[in-house]
N, C-alpha and C. Protein backbone atom coordinates (compact mmCIF):
# COMPACT_ATOMS: atom_id res chain seq x y z
N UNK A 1 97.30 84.71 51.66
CA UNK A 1 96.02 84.47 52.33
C UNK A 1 94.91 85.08 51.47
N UNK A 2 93.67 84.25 51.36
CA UNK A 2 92.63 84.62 50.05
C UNK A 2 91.87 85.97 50.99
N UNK A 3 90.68 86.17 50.36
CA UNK A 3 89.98 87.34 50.95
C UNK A 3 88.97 86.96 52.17
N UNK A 4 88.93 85.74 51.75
CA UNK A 4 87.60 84.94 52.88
C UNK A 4 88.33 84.83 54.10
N UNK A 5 89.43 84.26 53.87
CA UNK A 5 90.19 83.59 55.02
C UNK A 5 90.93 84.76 55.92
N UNK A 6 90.97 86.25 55.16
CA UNK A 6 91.29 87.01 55.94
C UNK A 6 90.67 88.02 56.66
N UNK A 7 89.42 87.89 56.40
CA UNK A 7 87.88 88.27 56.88
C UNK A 7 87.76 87.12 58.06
N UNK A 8 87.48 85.91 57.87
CA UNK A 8 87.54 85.24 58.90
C UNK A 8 88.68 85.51 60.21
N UNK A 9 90.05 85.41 59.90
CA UNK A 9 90.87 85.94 61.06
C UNK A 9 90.90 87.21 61.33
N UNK A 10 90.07 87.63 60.62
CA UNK A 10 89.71 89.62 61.56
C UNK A 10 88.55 89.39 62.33
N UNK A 11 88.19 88.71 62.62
CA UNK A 11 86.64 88.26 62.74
C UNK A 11 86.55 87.74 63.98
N UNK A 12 87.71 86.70 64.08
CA UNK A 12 87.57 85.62 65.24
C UNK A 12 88.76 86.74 66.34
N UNK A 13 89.86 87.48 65.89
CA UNK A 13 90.43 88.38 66.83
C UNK A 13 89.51 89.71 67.18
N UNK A 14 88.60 89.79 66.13
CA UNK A 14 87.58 91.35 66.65
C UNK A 14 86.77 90.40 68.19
N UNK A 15 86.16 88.79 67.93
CA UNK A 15 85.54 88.58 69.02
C UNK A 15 86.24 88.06 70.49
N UNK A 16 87.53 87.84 69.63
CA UNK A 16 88.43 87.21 70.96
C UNK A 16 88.56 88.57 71.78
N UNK A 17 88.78 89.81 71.39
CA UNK A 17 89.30 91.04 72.24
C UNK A 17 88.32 91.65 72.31
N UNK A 18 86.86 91.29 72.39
CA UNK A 18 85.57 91.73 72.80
C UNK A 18 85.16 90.92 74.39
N UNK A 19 85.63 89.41 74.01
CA UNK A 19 85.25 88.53 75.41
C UNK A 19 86.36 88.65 76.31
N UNK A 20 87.89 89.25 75.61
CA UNK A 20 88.46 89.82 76.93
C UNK A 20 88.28 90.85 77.71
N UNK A 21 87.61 92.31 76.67
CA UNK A 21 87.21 93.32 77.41
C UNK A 21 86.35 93.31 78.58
N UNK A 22 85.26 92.09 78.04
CA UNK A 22 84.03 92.08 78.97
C UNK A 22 84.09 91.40 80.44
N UNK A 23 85.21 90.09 80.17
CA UNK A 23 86.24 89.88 81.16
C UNK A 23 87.17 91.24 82.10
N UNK A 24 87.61 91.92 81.61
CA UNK A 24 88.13 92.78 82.01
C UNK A 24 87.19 93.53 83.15
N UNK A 25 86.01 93.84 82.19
CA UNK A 25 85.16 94.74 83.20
C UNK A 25 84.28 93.87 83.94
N UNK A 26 83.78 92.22 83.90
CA UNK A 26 83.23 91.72 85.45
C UNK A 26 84.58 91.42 86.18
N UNK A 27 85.70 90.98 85.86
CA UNK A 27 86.42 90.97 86.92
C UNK A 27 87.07 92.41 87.62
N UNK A 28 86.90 93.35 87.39
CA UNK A 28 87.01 94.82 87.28
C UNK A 28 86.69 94.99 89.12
N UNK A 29 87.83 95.45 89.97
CA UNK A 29 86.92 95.76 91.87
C UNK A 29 87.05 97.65 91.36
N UNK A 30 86.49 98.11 92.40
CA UNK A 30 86.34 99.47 92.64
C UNK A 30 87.46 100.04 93.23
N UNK A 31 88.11 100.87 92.58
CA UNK A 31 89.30 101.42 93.18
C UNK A 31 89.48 101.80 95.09
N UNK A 32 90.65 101.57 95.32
CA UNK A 32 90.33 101.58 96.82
C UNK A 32 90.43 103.32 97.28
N UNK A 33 90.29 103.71 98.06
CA UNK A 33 90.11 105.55 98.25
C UNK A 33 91.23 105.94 99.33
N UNK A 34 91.60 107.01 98.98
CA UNK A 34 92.64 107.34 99.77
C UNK A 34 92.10 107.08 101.50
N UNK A 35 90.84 107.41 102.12
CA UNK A 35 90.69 106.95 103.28
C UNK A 35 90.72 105.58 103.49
N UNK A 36 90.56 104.55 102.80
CA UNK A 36 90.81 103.28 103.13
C UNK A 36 92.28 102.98 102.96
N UNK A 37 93.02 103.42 102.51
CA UNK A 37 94.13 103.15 102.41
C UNK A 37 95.08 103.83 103.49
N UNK A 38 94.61 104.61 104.13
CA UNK A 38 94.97 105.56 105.11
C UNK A 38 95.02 104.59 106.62
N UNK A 39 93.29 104.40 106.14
CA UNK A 39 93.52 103.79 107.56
C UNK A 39 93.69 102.75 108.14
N UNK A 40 93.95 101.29 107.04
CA UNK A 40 94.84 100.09 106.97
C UNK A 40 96.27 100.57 107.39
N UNK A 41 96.64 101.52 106.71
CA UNK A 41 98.26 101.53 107.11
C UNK A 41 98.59 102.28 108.04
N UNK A 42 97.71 103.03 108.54
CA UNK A 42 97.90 103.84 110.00
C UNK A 42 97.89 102.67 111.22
N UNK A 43 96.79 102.12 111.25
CA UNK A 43 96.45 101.17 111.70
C UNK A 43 97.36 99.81 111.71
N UNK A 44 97.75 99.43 110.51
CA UNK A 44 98.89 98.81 110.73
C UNK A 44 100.32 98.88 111.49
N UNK A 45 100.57 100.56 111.26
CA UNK A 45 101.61 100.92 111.67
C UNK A 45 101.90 100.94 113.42
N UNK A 46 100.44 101.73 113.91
CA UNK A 46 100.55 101.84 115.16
C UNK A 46 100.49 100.27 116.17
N UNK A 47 99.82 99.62 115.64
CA UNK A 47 99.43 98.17 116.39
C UNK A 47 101.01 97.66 116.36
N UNK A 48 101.80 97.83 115.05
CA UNK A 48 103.35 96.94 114.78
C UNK A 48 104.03 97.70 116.30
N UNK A 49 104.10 98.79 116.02
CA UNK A 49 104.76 99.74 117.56
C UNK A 49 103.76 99.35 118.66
N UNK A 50 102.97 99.18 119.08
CA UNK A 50 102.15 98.65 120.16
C UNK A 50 102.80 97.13 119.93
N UNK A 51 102.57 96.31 119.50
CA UNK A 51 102.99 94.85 119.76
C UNK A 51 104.20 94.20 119.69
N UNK A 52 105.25 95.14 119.64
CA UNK A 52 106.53 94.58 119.05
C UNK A 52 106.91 94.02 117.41
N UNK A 53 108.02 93.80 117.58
CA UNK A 53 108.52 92.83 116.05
C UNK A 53 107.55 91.18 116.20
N UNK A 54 107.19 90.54 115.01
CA UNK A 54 106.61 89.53 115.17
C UNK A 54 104.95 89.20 115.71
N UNK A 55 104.60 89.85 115.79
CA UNK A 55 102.91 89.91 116.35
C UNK A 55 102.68 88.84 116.03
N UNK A 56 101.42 88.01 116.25
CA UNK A 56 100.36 87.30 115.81
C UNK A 56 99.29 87.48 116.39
N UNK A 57 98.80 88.43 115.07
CA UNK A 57 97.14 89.58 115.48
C UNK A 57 96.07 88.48 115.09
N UNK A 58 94.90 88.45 116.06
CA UNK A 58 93.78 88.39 115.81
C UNK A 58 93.16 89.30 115.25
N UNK A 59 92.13 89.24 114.04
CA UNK A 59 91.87 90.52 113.56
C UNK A 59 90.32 90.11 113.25
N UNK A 60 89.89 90.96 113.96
CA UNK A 60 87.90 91.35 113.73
C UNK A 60 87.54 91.70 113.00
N UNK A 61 86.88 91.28 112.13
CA UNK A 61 86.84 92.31 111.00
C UNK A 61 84.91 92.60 110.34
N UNK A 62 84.26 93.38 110.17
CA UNK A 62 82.89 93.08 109.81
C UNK A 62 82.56 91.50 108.86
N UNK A 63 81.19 90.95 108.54
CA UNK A 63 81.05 90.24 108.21
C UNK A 63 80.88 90.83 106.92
N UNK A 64 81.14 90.20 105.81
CA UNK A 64 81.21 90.41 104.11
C UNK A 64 79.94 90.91 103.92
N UNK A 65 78.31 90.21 104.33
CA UNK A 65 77.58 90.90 103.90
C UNK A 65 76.54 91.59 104.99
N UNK A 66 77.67 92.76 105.89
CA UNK A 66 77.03 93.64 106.63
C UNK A 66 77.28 94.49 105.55
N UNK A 67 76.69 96.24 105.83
CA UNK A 67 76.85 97.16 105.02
C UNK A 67 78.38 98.13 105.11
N UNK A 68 79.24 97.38 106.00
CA UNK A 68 80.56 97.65 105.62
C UNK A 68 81.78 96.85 105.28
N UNK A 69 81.39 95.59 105.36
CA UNK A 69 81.72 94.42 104.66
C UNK A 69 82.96 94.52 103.27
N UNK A 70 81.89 95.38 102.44
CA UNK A 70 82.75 95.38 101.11
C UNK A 70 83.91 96.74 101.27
N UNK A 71 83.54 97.56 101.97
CA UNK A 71 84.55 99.09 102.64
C UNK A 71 85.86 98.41 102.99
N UNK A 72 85.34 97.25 103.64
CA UNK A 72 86.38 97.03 104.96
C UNK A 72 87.84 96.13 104.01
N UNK A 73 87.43 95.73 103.18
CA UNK A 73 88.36 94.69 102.54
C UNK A 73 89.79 95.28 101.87
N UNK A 74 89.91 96.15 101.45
CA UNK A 74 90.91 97.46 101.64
C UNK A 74 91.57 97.86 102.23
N UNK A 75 90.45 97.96 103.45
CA UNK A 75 91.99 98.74 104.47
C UNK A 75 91.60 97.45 105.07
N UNK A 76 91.96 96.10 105.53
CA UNK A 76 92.29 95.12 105.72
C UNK A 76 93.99 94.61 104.94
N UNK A 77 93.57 94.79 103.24
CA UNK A 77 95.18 94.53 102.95
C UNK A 77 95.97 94.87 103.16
N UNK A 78 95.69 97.11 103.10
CA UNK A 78 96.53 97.63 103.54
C UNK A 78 97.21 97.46 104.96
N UNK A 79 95.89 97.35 105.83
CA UNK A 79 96.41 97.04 107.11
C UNK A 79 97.66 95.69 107.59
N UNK A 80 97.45 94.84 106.77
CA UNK A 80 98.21 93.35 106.60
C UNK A 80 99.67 93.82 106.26
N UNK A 81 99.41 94.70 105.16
CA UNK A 81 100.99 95.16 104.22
C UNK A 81 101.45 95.72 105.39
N UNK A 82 100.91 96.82 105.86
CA UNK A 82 101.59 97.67 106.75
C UNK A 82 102.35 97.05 108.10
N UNK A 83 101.34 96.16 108.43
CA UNK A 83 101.89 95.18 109.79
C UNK A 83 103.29 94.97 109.42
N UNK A 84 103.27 93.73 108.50
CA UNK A 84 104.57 93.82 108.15
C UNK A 84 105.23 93.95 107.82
N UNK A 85 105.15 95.23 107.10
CA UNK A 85 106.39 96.21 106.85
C UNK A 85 106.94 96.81 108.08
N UNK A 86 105.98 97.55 109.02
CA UNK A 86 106.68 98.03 110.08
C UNK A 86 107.17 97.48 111.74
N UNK A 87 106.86 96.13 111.80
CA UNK A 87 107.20 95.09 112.66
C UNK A 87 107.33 93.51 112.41
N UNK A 88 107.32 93.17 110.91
CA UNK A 88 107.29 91.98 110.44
C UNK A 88 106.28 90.80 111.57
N UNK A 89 104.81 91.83 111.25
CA UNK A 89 103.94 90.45 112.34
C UNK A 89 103.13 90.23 111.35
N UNK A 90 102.05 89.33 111.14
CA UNK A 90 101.17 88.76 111.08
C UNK A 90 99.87 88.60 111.09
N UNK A 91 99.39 88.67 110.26
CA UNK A 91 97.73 88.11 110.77
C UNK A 91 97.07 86.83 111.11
N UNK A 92 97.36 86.31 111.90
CA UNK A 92 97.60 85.04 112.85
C UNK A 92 95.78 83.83 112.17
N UNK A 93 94.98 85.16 112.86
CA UNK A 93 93.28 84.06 112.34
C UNK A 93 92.71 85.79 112.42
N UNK A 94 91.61 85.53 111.54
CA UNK A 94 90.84 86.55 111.02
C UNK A 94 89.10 86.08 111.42
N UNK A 95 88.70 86.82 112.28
CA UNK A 95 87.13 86.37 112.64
C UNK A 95 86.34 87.35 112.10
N UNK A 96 85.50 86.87 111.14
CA UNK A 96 84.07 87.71 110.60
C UNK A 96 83.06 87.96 111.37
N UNK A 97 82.46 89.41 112.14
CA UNK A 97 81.89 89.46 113.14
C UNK A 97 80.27 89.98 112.82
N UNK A 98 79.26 89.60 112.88
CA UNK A 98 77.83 90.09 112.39
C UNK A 98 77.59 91.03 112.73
N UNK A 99 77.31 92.16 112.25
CA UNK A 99 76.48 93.18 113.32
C UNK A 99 75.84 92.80 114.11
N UNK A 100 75.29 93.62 115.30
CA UNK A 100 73.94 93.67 116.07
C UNK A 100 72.93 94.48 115.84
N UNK A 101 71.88 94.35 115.14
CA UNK A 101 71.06 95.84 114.85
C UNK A 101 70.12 95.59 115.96
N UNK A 102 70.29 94.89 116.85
CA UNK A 102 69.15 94.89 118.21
C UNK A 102 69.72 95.21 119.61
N UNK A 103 71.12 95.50 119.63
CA UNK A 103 72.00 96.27 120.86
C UNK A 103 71.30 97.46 120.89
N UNK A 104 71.06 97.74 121.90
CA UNK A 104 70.18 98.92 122.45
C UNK A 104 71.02 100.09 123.14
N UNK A 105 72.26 99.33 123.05
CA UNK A 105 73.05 100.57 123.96
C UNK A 105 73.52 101.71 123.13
N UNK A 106 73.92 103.00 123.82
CA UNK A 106 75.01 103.91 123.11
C UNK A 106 75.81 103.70 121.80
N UNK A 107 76.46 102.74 122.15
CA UNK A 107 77.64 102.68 121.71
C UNK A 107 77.36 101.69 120.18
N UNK A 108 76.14 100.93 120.33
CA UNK A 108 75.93 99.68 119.42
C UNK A 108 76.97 99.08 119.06
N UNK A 109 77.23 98.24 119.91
CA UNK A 109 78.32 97.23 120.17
C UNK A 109 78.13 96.01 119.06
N UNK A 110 79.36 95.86 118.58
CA UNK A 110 78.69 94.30 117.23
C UNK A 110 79.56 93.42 118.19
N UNK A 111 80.06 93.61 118.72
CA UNK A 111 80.95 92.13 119.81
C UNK A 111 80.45 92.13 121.18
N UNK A 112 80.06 91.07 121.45
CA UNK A 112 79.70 91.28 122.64
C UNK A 112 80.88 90.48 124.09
N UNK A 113 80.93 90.78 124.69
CA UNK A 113 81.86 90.15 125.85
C UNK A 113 82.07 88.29 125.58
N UNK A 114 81.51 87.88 125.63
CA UNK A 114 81.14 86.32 125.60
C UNK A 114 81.65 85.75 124.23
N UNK A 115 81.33 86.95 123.30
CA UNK A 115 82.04 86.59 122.00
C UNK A 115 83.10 86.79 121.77
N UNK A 116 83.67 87.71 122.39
CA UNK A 116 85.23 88.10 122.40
C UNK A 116 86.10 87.09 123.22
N UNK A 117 85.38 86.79 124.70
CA UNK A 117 85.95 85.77 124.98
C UNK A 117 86.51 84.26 124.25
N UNK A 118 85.29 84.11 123.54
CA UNK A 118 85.20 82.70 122.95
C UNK A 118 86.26 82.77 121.71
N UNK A 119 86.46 83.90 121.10
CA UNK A 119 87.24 83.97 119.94
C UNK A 119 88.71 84.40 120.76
N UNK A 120 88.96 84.94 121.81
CA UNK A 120 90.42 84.42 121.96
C UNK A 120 91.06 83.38 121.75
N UNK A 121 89.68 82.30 122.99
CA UNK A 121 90.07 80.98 123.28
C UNK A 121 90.57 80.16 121.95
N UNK A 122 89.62 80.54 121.05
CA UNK A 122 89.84 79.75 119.66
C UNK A 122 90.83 80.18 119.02
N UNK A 123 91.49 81.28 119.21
CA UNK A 123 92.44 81.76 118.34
C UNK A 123 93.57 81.36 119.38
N UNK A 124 94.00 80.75 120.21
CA UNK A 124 95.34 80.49 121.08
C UNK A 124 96.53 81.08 120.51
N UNK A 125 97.83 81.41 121.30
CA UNK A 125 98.67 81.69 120.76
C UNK A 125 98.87 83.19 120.13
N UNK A 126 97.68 84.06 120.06
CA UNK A 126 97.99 84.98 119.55
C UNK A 126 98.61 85.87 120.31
N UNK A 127 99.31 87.21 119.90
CA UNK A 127 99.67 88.06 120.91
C UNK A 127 98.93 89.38 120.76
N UNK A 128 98.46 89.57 120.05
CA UNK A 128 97.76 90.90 119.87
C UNK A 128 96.22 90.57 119.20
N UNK A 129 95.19 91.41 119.93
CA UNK A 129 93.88 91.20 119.22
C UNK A 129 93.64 92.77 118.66
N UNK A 130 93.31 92.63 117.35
CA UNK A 130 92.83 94.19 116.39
C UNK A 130 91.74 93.60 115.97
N UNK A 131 90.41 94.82 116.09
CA UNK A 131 89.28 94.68 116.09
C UNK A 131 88.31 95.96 115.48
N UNK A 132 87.98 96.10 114.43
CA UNK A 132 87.96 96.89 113.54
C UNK A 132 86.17 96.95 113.76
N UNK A 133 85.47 96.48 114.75
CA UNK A 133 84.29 95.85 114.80
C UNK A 133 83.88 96.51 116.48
N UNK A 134 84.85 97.59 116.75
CA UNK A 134 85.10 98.05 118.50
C UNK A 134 84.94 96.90 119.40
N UNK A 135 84.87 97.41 120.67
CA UNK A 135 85.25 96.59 121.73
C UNK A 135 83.78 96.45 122.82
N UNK A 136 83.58 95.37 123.27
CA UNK A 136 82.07 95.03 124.46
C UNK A 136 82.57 95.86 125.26
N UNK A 137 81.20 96.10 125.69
CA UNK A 137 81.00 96.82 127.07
C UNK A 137 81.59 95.43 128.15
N UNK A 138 82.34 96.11 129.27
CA UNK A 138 83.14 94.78 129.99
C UNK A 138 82.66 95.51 131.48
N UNK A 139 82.30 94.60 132.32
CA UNK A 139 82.14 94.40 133.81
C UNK A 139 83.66 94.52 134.78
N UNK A 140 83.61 95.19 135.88
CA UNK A 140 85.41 94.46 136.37
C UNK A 140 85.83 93.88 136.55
N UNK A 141 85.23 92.47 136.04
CA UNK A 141 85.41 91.13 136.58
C UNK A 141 86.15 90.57 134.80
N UNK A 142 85.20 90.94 134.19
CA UNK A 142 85.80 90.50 132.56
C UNK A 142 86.93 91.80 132.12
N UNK A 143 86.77 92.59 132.91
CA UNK A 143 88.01 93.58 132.31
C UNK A 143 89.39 92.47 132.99
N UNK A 144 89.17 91.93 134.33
CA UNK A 144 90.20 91.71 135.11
C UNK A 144 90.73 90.04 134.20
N UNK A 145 89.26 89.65 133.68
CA UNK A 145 89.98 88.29 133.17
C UNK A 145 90.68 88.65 131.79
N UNK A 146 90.00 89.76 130.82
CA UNK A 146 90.84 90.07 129.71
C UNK A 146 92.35 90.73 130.01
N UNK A 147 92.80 91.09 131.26
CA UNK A 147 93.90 91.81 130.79
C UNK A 147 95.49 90.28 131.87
N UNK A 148 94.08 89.18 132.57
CA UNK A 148 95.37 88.75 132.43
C UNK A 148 95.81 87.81 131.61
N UNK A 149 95.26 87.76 130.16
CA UNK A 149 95.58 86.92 128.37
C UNK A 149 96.86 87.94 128.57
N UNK A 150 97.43 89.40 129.03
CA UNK A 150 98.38 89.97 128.46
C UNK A 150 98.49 90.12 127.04
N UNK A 151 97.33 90.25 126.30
CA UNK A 151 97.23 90.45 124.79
C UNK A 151 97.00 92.05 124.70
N UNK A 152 97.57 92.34 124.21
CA UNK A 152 97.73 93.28 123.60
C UNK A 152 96.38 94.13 122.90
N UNK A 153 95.55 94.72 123.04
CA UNK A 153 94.19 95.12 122.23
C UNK A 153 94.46 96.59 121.55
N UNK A 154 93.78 96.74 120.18
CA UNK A 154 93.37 97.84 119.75
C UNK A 154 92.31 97.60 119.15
N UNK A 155 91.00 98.83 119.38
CA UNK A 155 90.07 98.56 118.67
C UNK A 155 89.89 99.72 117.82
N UNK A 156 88.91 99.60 116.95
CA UNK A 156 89.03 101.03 116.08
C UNK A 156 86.91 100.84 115.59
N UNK A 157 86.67 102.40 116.53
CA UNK A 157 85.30 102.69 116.26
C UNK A 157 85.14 103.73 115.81
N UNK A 158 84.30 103.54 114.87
CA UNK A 158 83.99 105.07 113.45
C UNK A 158 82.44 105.29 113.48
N UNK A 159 81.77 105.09 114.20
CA UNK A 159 80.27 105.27 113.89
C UNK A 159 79.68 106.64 114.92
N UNK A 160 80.75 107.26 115.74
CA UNK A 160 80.52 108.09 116.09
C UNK A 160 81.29 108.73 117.55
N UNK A 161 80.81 109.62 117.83
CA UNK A 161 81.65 110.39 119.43
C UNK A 161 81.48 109.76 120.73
N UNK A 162 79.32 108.89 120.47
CA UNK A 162 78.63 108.77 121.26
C UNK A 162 79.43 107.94 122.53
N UNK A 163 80.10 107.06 121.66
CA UNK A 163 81.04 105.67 122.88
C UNK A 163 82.09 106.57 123.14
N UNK A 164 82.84 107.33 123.06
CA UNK A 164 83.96 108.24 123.82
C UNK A 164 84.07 107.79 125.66
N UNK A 165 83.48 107.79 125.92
CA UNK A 165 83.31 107.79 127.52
C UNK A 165 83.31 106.23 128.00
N UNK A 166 83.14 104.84 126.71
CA UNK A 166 82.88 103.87 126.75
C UNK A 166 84.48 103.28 127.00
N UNK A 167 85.34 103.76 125.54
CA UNK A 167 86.24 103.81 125.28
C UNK A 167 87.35 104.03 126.28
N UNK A 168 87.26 105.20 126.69
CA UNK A 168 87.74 106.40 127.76
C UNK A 168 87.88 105.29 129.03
N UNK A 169 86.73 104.48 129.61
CA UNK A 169 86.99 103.71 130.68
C UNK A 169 87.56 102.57 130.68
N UNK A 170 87.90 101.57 128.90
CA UNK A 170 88.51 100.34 128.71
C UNK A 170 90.17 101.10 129.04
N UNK A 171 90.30 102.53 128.67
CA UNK A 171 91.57 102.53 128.34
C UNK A 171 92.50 102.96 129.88
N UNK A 172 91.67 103.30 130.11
CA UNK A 172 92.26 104.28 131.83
C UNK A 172 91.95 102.59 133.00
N UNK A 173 91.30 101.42 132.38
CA UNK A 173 91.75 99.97 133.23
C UNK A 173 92.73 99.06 132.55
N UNK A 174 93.59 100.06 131.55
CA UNK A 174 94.57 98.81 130.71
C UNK A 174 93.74 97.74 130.29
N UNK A 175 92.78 97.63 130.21
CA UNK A 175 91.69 96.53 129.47
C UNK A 175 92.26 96.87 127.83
N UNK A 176 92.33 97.85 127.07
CA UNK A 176 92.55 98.26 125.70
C UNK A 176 93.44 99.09 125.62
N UNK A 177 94.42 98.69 125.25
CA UNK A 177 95.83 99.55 124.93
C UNK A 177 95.65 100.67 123.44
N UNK A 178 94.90 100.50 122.58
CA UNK A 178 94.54 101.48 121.57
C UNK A 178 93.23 101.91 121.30
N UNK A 179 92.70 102.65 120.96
CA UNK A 179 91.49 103.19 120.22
C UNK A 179 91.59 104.16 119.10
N UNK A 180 90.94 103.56 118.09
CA UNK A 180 90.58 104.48 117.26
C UNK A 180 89.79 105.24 117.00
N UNK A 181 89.47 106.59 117.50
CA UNK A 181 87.92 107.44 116.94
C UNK A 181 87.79 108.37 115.96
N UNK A 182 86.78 108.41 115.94
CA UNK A 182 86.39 109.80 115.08
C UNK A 182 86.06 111.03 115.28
N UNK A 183 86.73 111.71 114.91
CA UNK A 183 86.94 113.04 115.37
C UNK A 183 85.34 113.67 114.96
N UNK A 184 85.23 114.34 116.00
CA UNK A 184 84.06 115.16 116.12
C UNK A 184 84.29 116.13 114.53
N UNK A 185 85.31 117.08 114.73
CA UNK A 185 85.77 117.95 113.40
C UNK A 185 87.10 118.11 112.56
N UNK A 186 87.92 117.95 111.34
CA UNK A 186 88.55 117.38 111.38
C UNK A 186 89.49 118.64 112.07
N UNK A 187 90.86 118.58 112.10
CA UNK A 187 91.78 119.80 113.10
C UNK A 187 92.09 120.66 111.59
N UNK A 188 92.18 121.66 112.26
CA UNK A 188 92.76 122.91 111.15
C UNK A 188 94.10 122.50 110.46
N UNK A 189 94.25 122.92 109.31
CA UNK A 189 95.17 122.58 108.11
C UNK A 189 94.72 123.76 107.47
N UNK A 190 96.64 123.76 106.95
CA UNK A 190 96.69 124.99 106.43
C UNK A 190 96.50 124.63 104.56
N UNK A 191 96.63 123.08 104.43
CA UNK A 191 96.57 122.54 102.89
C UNK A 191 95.63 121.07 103.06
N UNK A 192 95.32 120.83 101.78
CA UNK A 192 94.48 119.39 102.13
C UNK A 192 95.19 118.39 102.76
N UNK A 193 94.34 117.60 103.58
CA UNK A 193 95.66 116.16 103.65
C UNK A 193 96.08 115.40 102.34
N UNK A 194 97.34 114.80 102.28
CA UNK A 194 97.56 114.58 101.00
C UNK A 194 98.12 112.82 101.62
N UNK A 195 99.20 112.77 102.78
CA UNK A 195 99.99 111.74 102.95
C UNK A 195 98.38 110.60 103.91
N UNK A 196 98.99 109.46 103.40
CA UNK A 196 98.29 108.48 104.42
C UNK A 196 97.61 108.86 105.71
N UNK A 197 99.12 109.15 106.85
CA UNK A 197 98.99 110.06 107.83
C UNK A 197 98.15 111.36 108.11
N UNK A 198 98.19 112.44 107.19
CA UNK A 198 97.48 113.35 107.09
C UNK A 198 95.65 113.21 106.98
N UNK A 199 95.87 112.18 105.97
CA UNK A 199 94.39 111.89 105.87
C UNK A 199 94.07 110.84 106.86
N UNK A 200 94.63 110.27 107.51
CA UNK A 200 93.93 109.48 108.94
C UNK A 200 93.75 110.35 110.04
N UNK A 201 94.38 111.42 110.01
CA UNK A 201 94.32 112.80 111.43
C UNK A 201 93.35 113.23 110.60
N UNK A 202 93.04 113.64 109.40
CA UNK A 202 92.04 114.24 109.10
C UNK A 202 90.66 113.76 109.67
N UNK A 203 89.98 112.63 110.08
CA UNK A 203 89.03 111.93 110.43
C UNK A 203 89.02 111.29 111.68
N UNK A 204 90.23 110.86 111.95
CA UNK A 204 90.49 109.82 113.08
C UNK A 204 91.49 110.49 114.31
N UNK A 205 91.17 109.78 115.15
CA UNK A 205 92.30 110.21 116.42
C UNK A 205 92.74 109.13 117.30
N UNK A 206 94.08 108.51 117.43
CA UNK A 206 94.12 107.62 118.30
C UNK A 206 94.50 107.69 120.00
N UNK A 207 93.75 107.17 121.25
CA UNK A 207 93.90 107.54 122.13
C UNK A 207 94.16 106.71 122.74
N UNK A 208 95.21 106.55 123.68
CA UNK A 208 95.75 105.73 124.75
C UNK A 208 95.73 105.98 126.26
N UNK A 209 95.66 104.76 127.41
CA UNK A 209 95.76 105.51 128.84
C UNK A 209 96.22 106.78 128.83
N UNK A 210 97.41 106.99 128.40
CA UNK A 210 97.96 108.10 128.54
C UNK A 210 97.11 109.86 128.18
N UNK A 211 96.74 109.25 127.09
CA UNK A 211 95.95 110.49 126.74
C UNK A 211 94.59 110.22 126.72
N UNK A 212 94.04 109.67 127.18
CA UNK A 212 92.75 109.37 127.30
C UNK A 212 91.81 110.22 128.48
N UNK A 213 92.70 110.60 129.51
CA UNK A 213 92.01 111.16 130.88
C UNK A 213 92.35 112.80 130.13
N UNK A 214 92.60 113.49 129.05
CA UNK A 214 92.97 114.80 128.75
C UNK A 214 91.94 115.07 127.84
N UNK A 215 91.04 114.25 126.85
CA UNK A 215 90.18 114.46 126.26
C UNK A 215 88.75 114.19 126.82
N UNK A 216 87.75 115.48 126.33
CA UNK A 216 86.30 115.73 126.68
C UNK A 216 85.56 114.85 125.48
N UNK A 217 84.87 113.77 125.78
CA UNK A 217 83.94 113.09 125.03
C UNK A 217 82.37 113.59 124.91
């Protein structure tokens, strides 16, 4: 090979492994964080034991371009993996839910009753609804029509303590079989959290009828 011609093939591989790097870094996502990964698979885990083997979850999930949109996509896979690893179920239909930045209540509800309704109907067939987007304020008339679907509910709210008492009353009418909150502080540890588990108790707490009438909101 002459001198030109081997200048030229250093040339065209220096630019070929320049337009893959740059490839590399726009297709490049942001590493996912041990709390998102925590709480997909916590979350996964507990809903598989709440719904049996086989689920087919409805799953709520923020809309892509609210401001947790891009957070949420993470612990969504994880949450998916985890389902079925620990009950071989499903994510049946997946609804993108808008915020509300004009709910005036406590709790700032992004689902509202009417919408939850309407997205059962459309989702037929499912057996479990997970809702990562919390749960409407419900009347006893819509608590009484949601619990006889016999679906299965968990919702999971992180924006604060304030809905505790909101929560507290879906769960003590079997209207919502799970909740997820956020712990006011995280509980004493004698080392950092390190496991999945550890770091979802670190932040989160899940409460059921059962334990729901024992905690102060």
């Amino acid at each position: 090979m002459n001198q030109f011609c081997a200048k030229t093939v250093i040339t065209v591989l220096l630019i070929g492994s320049l337009l893959w790097a740059a490839g590399c870094r726009r297709s490049a996502t942001k590493p996912t964080t041990p709390s998102q990964n925590a709480m997909g698979e916590v979350v996964g885990e507990e809903t598989a034991k709440l719904a049996g083997p086989g689920a087919k979850v409805l799953l709520l999930a923020p809309a892509k371009g609210d401001p947790v949109g891009l957070w949420i996509e993470p612990v969504l896979q994880a949450f998916t993996a985890a389902l079925k690893q620990h009950g071989n179920g499903i994510v049946a239909a997946t609804e993108r839910v808008k915020a509300r930045t004009d709910d005036p209540s406590p709790t700032r509800e992004e689902l509202t009753a009417a919408q939850l309704e309407g997205l059962l109907d459309k989702a037929g067939g499912v057996t479990t609804l997970v809702s990562f987007v919390g749960f409407p304020v419900l009347d006893e008339a819509q608590i009484a029509t949601l619990k006889k679907r016999q679906i299965k509910s968990v919702a999971i709210y992180t924006a604060g303590p304030q809905a505790g008492p909101h929560y507290k009353k879906l769960l003590e009418a079997r209207a919502l079989d799970l909740a997820i909150l956020p712990r006011m502080e995280p509980p004493a540890a004698a080392q950092k959290p390190t496991t999945p588990k550890e770091i979802f108790n670190h932040q989160f707490f899940t409460v059921t009828a059962t334990n729901a009438a024992q905690l102060n909101f």
